[in-house]
N, C-alpha and C. Protein backbone atom coordinates (compact mmCIF):
# COMPACT_ATOMS: atom_id res chain seq x y z
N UNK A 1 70.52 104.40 122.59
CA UNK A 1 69.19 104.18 122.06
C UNK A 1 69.04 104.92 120.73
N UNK A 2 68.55 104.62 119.77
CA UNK A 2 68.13 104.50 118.57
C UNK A 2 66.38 104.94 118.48
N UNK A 3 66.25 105.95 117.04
CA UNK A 3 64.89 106.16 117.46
C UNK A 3 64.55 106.89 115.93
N UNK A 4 63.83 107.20 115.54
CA UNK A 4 62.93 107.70 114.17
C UNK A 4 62.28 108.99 114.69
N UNK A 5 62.90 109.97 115.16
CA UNK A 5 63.03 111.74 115.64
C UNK A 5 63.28 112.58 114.74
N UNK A 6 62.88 113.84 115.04
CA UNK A 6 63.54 115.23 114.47
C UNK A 6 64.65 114.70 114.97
N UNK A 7 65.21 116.08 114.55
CA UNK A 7 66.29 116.74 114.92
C UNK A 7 66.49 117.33 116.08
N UNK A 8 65.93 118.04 117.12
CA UNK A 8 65.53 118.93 117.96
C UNK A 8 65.28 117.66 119.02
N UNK A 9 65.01 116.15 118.93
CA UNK A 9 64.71 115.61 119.75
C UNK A 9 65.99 114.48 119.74
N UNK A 10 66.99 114.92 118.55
CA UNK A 10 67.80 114.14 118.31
C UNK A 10 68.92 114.46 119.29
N UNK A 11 69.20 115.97 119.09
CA UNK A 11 70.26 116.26 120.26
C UNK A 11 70.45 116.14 121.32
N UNK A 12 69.34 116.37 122.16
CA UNK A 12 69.49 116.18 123.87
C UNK A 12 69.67 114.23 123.66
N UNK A 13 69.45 113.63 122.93
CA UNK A 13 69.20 112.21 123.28
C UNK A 13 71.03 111.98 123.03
N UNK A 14 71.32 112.42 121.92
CA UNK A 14 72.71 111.75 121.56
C UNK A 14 74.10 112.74 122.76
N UNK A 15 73.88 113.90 122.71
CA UNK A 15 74.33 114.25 124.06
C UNK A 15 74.14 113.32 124.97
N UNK A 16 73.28 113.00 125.82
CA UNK A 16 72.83 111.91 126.71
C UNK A 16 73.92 110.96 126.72
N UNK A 17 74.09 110.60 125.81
CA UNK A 17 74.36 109.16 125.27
C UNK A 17 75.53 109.44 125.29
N UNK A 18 76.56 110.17 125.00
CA UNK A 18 77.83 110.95 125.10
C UNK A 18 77.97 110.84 126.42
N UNK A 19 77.28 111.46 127.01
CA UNK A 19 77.64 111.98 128.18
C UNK A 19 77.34 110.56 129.30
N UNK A 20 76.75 109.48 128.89
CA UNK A 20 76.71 108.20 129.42
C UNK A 20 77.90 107.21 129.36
N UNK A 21 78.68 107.83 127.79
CA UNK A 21 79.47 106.47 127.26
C UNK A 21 81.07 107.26 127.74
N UNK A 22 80.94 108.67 128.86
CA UNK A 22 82.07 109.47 129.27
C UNK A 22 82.73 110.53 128.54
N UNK A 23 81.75 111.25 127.86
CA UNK A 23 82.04 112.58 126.97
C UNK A 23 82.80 113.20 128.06
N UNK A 24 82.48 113.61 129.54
CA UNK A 24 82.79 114.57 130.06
C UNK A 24 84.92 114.26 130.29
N UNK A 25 85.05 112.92 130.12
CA UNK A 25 86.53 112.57 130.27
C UNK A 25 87.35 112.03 129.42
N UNK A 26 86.82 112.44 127.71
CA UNK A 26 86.91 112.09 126.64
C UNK A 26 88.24 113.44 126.67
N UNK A 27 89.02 113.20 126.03
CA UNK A 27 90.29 113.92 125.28
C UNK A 27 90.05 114.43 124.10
N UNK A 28 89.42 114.32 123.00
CA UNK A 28 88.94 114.63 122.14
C UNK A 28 87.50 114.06 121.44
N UNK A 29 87.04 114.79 121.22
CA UNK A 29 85.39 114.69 120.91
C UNK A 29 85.48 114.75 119.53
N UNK A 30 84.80 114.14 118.43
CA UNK A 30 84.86 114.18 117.21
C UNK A 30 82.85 114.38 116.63
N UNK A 31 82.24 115.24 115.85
CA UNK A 31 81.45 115.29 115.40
C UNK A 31 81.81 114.45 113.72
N UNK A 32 81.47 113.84 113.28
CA UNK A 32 81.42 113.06 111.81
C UNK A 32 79.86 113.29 110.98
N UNK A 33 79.85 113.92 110.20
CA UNK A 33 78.43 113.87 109.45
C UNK A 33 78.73 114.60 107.68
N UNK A 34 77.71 114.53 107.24
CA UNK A 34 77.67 114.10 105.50
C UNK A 34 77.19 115.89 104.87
N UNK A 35 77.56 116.80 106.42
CA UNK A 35 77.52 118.07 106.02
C UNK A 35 76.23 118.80 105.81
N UNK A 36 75.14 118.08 106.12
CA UNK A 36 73.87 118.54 106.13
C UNK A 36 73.67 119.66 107.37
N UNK A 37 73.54 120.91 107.31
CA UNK A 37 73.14 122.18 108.05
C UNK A 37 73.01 121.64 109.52
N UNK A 38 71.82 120.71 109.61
CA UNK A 38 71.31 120.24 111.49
C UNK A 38 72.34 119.49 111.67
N UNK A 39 73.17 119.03 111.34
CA UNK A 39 74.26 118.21 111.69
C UNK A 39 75.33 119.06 112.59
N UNK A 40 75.61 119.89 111.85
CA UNK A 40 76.49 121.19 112.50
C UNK A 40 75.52 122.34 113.18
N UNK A 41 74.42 122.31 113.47
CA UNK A 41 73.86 123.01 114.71
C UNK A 41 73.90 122.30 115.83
N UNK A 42 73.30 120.44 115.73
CA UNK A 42 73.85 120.32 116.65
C UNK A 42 74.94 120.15 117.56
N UNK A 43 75.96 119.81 116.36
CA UNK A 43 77.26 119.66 116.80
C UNK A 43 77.88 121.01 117.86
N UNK A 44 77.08 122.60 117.37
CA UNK A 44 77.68 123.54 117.84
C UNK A 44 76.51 124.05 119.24
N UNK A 45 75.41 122.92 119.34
CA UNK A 45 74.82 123.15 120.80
C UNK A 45 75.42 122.32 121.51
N UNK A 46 75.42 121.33 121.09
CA UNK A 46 75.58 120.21 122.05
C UNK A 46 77.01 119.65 122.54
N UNK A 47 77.99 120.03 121.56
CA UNK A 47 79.39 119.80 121.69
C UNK A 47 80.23 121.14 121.07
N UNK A 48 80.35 121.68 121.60
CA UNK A 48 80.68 123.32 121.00
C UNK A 48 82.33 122.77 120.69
N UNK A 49 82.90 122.51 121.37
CA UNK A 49 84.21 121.85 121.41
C UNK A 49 84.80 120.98 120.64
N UNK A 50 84.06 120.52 120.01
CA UNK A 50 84.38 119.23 118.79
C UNK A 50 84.72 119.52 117.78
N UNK A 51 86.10 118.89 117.19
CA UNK A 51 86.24 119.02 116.12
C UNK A 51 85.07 118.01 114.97
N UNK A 52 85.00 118.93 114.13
CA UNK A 52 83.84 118.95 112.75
C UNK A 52 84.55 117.93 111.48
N UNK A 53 83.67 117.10 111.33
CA UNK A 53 84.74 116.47 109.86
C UNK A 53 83.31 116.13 109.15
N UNK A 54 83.27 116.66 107.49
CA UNK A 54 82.50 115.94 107.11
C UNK A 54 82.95 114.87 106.42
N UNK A 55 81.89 113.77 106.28
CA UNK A 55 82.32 112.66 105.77
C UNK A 55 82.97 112.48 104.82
N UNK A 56 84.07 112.05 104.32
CA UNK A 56 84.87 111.65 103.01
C UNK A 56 84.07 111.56 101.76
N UNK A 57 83.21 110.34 102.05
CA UNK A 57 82.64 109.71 100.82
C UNK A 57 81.18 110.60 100.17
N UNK A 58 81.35 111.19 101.30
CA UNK A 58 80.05 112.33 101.15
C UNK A 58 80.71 113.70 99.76
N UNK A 59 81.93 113.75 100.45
CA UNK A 59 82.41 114.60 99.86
C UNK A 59 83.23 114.55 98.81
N UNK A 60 83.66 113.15 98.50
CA UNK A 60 83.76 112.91 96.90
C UNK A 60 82.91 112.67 96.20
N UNK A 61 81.13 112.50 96.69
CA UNK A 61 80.18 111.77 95.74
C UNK A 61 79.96 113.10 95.50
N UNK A 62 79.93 114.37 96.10
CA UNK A 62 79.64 115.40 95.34
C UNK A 62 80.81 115.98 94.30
N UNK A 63 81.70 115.62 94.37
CA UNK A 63 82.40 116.29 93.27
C UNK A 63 82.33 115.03 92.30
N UNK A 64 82.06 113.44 92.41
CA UNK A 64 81.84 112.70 90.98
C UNK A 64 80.48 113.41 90.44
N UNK A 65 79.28 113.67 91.44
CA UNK A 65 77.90 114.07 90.97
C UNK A 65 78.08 115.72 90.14
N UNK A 66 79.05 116.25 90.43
CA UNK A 66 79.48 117.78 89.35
C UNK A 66 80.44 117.21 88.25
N UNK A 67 81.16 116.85 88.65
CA UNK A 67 81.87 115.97 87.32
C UNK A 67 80.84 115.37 86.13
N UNK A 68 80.20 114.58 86.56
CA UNK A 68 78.98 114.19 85.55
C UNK A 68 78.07 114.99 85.51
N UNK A 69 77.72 115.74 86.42
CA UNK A 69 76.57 117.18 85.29
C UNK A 69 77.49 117.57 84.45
N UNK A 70 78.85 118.00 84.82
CA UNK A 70 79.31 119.15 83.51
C UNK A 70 79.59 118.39 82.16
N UNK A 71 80.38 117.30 82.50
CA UNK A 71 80.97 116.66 81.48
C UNK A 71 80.23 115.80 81.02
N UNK A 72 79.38 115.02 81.73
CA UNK A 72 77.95 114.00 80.92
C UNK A 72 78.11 112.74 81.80
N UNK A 73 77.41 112.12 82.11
CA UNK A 73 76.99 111.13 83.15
C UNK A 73 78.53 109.69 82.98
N UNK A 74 78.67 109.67 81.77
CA UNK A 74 79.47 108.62 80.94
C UNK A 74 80.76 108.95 80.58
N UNK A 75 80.94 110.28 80.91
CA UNK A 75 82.17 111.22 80.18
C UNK A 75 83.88 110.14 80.95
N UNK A 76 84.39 110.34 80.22
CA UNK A 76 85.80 109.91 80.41
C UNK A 76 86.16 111.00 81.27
N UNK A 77 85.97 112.39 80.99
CA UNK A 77 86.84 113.61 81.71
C UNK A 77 85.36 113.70 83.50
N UNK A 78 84.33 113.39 83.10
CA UNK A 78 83.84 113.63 84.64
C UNK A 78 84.50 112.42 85.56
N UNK A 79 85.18 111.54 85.33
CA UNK A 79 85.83 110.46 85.67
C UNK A 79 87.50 110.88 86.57
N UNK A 80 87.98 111.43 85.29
CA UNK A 80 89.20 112.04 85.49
C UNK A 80 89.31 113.35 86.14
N UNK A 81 88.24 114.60 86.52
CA UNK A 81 88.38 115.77 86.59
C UNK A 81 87.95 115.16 88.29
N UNK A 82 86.95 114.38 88.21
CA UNK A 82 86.54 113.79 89.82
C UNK A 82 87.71 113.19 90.37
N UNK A 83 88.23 112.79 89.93
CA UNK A 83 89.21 111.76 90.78
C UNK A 83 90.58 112.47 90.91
N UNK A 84 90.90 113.64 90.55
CA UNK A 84 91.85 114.63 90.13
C UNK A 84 91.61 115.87 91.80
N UNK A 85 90.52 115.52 91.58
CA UNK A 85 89.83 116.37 92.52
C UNK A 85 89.76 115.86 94.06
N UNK A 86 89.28 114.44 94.03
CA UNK A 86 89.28 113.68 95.27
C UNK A 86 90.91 113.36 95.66
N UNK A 87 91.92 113.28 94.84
CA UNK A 87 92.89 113.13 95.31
C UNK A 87 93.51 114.88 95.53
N UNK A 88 93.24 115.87 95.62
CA UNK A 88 93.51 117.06 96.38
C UNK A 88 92.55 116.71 97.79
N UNK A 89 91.54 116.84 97.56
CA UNK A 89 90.96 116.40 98.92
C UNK A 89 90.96 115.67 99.89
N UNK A 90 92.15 114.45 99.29
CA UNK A 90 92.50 113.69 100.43
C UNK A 90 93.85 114.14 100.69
N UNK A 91 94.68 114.96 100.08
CA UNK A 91 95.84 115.53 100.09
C UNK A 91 95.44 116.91 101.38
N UNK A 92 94.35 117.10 101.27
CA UNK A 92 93.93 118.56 102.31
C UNK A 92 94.15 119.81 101.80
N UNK A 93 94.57 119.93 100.62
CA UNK A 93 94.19 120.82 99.68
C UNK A 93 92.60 121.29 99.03
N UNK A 94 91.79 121.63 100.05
CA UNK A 94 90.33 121.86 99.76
C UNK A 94 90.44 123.30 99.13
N UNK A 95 91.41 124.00 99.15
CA UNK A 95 90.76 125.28 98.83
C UNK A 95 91.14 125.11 96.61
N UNK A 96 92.23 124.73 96.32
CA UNK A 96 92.58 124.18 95.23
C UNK A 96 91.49 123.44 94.43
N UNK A 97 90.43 122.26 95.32
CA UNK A 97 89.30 121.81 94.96
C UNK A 97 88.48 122.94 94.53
N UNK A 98 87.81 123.76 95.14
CA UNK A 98 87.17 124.79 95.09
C UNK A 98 87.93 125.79 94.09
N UNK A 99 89.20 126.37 93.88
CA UNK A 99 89.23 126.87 92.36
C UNK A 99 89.18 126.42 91.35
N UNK A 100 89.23 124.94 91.44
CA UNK A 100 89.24 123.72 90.03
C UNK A 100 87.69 124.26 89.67
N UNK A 101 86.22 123.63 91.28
CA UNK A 101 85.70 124.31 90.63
C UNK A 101 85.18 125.31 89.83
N UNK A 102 85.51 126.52 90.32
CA UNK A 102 85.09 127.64 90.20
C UNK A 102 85.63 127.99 88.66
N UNK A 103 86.38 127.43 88.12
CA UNK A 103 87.32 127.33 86.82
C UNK A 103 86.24 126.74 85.65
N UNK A 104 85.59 126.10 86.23
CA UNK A 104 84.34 125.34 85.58
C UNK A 104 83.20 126.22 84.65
N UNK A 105 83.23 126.17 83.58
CA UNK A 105 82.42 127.06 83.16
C UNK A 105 81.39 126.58 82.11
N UNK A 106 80.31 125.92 82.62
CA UNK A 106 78.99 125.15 81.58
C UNK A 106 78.16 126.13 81.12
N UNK A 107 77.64 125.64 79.92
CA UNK A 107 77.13 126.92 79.11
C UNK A 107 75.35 126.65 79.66
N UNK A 108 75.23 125.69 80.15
CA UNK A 108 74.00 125.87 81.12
C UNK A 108 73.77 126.29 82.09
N UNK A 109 72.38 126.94 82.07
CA UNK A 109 72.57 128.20 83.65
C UNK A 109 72.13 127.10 84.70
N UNK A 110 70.91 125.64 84.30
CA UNK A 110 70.91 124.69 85.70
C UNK A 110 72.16 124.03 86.04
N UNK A 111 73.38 123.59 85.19
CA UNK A 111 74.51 123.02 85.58
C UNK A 111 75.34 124.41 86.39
N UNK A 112 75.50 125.65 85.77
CA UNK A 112 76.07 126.40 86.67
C UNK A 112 75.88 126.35 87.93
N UNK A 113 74.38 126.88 87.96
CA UNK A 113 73.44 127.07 89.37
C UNK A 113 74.61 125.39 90.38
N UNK A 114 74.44 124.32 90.06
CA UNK A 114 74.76 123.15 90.36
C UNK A 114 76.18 123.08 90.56
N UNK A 115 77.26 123.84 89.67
CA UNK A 115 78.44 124.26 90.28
C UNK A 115 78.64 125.27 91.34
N UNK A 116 77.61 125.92 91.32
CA UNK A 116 77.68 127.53 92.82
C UNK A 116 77.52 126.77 93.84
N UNK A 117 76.45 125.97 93.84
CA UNK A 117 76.16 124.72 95.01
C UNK A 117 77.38 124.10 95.31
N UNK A 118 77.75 123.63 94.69
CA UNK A 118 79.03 122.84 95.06
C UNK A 118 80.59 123.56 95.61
N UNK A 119 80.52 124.73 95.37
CA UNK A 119 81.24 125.62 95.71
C UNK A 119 80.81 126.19 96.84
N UNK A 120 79.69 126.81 97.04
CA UNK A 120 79.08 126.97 98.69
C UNK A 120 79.46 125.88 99.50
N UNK A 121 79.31 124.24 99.16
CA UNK A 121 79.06 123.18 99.87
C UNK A 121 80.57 123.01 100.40
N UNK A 122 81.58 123.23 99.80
CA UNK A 122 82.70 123.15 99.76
C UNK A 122 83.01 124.03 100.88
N UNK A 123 82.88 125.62 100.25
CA UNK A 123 83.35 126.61 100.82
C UNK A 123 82.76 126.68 102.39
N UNK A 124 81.41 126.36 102.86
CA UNK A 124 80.99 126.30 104.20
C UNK A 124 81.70 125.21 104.66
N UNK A 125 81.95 123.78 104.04
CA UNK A 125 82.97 122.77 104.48
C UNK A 125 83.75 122.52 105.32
N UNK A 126 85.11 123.58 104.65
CA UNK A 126 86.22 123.75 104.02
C UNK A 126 86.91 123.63 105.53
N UNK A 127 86.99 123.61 106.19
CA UNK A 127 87.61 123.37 107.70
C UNK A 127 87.27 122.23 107.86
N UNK A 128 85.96 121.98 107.98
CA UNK A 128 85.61 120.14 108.28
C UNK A 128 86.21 119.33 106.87
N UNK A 129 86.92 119.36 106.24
CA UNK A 129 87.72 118.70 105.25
C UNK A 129 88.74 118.46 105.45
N UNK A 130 89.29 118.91 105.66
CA UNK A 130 90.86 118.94 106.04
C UNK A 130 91.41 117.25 106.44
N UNK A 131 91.44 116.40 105.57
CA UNK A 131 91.64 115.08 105.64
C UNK A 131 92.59 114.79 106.21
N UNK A 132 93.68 115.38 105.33
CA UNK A 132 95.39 115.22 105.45
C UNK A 132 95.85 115.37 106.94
N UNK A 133 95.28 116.41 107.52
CA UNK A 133 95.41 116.75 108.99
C UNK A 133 94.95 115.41 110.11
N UNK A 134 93.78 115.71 109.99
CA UNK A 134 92.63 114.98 110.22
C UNK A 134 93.34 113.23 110.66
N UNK A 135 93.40 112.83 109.25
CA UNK A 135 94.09 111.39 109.42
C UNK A 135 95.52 111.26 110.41
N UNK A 136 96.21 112.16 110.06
CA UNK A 136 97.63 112.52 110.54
C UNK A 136 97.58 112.55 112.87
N UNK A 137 96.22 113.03 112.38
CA UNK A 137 96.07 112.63 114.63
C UNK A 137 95.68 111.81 114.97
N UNK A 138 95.09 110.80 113.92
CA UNK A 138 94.50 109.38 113.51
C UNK A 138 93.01 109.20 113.93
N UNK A 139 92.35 110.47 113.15
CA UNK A 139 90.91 110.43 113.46
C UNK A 139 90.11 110.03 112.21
N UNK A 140 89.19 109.16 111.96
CA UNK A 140 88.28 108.63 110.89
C UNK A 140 87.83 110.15 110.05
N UNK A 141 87.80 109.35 109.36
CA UNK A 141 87.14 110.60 108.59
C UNK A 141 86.32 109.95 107.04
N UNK A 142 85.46 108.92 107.63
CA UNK A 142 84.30 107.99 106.89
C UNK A 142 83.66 107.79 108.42
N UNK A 143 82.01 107.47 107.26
CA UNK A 143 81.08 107.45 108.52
C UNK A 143 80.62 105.90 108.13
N UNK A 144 81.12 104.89 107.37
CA UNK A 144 81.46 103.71 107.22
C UNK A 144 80.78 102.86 108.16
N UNK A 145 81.60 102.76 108.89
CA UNK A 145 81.03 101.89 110.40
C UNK A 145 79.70 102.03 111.33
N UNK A 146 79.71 103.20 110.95
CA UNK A 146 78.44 103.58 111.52
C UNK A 146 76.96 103.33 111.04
N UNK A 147 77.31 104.01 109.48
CA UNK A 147 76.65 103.35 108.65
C UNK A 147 75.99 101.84 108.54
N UNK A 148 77.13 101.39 108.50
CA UNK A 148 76.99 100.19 108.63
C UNK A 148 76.39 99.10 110.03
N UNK A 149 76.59 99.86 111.27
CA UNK A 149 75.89 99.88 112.28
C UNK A 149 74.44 99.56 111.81
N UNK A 150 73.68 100.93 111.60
CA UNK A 150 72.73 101.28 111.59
C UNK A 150 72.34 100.13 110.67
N UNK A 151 72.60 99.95 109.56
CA UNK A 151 72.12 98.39 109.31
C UNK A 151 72.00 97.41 109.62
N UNK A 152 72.98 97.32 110.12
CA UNK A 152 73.13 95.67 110.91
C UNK A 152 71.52 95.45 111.88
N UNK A 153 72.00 96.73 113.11
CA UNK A 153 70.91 96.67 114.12
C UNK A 153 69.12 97.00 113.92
N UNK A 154 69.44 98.24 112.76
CA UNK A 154 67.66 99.10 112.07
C UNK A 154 67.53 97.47 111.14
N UNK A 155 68.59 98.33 110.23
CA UNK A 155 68.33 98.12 108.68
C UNK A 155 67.67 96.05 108.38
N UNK A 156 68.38 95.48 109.41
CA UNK A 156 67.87 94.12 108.69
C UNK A 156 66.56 93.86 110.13
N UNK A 157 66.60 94.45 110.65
CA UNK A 157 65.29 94.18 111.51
C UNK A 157 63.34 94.50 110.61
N UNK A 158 63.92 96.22 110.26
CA UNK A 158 63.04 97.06 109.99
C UNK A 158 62.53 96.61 108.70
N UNK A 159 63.52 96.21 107.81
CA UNK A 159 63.37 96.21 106.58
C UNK A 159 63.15 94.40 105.84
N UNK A 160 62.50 93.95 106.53
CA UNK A 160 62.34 92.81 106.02
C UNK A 160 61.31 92.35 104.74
N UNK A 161 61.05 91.88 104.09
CA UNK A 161 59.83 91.69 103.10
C UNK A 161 58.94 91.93 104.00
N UNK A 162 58.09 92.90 103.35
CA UNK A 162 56.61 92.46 103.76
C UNK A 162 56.23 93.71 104.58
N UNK A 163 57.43 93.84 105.36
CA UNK A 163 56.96 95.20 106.79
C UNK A 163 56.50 96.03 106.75
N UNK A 164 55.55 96.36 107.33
CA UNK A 164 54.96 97.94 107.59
C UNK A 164 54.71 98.19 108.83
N UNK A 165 55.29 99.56 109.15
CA UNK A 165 55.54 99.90 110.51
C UNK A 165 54.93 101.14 110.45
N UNK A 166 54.53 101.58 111.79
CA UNK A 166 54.06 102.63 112.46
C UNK A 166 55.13 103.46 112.93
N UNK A 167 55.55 105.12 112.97
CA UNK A 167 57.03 105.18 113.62
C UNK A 167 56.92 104.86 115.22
N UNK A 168 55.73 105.12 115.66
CA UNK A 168 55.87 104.12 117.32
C UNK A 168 56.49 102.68 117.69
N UNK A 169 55.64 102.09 116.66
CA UNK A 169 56.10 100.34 116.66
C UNK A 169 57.33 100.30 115.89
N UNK A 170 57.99 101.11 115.14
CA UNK A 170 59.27 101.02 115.22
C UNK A 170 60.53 101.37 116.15
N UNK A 171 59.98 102.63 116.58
CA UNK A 171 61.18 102.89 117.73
C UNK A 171 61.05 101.92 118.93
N UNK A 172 60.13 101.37 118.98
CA UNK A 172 59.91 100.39 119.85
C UNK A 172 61.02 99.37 119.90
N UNK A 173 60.84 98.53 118.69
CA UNK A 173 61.51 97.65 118.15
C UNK A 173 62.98 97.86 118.07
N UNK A 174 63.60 99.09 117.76
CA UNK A 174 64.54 99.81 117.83
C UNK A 174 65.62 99.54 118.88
N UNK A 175 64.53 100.51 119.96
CA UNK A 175 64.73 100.58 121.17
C UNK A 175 65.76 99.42 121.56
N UNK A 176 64.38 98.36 121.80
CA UNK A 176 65.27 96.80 121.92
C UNK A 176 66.30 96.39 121.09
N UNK A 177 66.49 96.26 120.08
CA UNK A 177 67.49 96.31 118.86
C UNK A 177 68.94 96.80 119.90
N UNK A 178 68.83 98.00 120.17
CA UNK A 178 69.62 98.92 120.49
C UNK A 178 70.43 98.29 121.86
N UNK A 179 69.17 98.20 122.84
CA UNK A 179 69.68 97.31 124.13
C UNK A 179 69.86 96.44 123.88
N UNK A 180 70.08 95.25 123.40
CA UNK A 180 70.44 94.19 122.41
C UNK A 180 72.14 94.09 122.56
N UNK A 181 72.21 94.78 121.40
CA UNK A 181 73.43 94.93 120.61
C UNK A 181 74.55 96.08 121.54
N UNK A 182 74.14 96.52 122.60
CA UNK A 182 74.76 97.28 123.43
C UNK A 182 75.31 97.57 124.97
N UNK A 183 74.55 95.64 124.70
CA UNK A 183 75.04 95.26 125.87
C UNK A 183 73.65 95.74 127.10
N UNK A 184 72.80 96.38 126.91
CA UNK A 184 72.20 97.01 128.36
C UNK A 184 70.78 96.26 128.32
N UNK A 185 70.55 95.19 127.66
CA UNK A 185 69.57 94.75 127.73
C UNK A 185 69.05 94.05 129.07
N UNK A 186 69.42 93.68 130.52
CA UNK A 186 69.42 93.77 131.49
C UNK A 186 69.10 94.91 132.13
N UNK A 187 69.39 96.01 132.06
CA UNK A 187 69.19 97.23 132.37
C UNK A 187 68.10 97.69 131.79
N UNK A 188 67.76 97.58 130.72
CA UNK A 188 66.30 98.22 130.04
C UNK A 188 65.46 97.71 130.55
N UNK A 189 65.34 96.11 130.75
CA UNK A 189 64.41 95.43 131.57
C UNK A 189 64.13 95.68 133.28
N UNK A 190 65.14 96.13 133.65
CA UNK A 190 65.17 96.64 135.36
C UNK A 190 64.43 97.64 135.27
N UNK A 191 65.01 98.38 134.28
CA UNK A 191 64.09 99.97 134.40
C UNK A 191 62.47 99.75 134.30
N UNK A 192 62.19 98.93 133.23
CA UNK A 192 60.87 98.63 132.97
C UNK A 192 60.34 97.81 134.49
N UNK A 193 60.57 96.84 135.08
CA UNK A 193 60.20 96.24 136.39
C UNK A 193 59.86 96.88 137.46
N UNK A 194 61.01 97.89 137.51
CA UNK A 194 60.85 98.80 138.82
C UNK A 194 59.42 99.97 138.50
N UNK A 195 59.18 100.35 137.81
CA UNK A 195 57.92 101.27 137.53
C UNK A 195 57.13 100.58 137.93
């Protein structure tokens, strides 16, 4: 099930849902996310055990998005210094990424400030990166599909011309969406009958 929640109401649900689809006899557990802080709290309540990956594409759009602050939106070298960079990072050389940055030296104190960021972002990372590894036990390491999920089932329902939704009358809609596409739509309806 699918739903328009915090965070705090996000975990016990997707646990749930883990623990429905056979977390408890799963061999390896994988957390995948784009490195945002609640991503990795819940990962470390709810699945303490999981290996951590942040997303790939997450993590080259931030080194093209420092590439073009330093060097200029259009630059030939934020082009080349990014892609110089993404190919260490898919090599699993993250810590090499992180002295390239740190090597970086803009004579602006908001582009600096914007390289320290990116070096924190990195440096708290820097274990959930590890691509080279990562791929090598043959675990994803793009959130792609999922992504793309969430469109298929939200994104072309929710988002049609015209819509305006309530977040009730959306998770609603959701909801069903969800049992739908997941096969349990028989089951959602039992549950609802028997009450």
């Amino acid at each position: 099930m699918g739903a328009i929640e915090t965070a705090e109401a996000f975990g016990p649900r997707i646990h749930a849902e883990a623990v429905r689809r056979g977390l408890r006899q799963a061999r390896k557990v994988v957390v995948l996310g784009d490195g945002a802080p609640w991503i990795w709290g819940i990962a470390a309540q709810y699945f303490p055990w999981a290996i951590e990956i942040v997303d790939l594409y997450h993590a080259r759009e931030h080194l093209a998005n420092l590439g073009k602050e330093v060097y200029g939106p259009t630059s030939a070298q934020a082009k080349q210094w990014a892609a110089a960079r993404s190919a260490q990072l898919d090599a699993g050389y993250v810590e090499a990424v992180i002295t390239s940055m740190k090597r970086l030296r803009p004579r602006q104190p908001i582009i600096r400030e914007q390289v320290r960021k990116a070096v924190d972002y990195f440096q708290t990372n820097k274990a959930r990166m590890r691509y080279a590894k990562f791929r090598s036990e043959g675990l994803f390491v793009g959130s792609g599909v999922v992504e793309a999920g969430c469109k298929t089932v939200i994104g072309l329902r929710l988002k049609q011309s015209g819509m305006r939704w309530t977040v009730d009358h959306a998770n609603a809609i959701i909801a069903l969406r969800c049992c739908q596409f997941s096969g349990r739509w028989e089951e959602f309806w039992e549950q609802r009958s028997v009450g």
